[in-house]
Protein backbone atom coordinates (compact mmCIF):
# COMPACT_ATOMS: atom_id res chain seq x y z
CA UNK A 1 -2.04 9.48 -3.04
CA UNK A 2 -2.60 5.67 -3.82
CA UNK A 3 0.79 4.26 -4.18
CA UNK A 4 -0.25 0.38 -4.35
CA UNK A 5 -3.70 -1.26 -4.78
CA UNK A 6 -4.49 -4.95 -4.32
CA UNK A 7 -7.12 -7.56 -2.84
CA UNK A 8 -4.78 -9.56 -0.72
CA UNK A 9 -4.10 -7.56 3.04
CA UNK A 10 -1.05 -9.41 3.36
CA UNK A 11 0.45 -7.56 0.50
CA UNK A 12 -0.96 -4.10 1.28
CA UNK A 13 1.10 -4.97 4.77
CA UNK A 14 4.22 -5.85 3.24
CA UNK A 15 4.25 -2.41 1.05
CA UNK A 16 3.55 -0.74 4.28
CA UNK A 17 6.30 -2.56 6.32
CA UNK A 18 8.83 -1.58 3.40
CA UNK A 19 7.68 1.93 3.16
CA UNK A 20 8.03 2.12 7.04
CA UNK A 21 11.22 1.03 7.06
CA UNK A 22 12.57 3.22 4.24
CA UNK A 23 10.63 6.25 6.82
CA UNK A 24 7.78 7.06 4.77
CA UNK A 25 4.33 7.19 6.66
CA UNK A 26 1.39 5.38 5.35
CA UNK A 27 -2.05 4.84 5.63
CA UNK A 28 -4.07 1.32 4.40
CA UNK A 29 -7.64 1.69 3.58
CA UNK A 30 -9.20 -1.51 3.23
CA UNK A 31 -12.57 -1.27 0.45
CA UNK A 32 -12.81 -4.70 0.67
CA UNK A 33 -16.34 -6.29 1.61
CA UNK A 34 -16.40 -7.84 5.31
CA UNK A 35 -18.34 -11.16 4.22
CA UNK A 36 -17.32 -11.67 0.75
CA UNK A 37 -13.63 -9.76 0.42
CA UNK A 38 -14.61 -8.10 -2.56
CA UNK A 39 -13.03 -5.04 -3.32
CA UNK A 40 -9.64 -3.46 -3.03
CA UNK A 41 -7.33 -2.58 -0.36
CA UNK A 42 -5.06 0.94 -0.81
CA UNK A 43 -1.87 1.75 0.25
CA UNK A 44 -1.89 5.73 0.72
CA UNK A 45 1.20 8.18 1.20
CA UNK A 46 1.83 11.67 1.05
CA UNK A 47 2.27 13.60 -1.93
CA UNK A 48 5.80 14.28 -1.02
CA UNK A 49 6.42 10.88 -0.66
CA UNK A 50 5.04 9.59 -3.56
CA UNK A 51 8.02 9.24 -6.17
CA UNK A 52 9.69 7.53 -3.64
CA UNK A 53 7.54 5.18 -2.73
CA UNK A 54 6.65 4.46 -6.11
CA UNK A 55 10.32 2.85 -6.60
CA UNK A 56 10.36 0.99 -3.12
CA UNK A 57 6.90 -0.86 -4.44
CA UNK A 58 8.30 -1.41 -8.01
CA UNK A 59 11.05 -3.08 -5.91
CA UNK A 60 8.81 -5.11 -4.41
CA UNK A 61 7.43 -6.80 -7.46
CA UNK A 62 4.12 -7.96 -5.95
C-alpha cells in the first residue's frame, strides 16, 4: 500500500529511513521521468504495516 507520495527522492528516502528504523520494510518506486523528473515517487509498505506507518510519516511533516 502507498503510504507517502512525493516528487522530491530525498523525501521518499527520509520516510524510508524512518520507517526502517521504527522496523517496518519498504519498498520506493520511483514514476518519475529520467530526463524531465516528472512524475511521482511512492513509498510502499505492507498492509500490516500500514496504520503504523501512516503515524511515523504524519510525524514527519514533509
Amino acid at each position: 500500500m502507498v503510504v507517502f507520495s512525493t516528487d522530491k527522492d530525498y523525501q521518499a528516502d527520509i520516510i524510508a529511513n524512518l520507517l526502517a528504523e521504527e522496523g517496518i520494510e519498504c519498498n520506493i518506486l520511483n514514476k518519475q521521468d529520467s530526463m524531465y523528473k516528472i512524475g511521482e515517487i511512492d513509498v510502499y509498505v505492507a498492509q500490516k504495516d500500514y496504520a503504523t506507518a501512516q503515524e511515523i510519516v504524519k510525524k514527519a511533516k514533509l
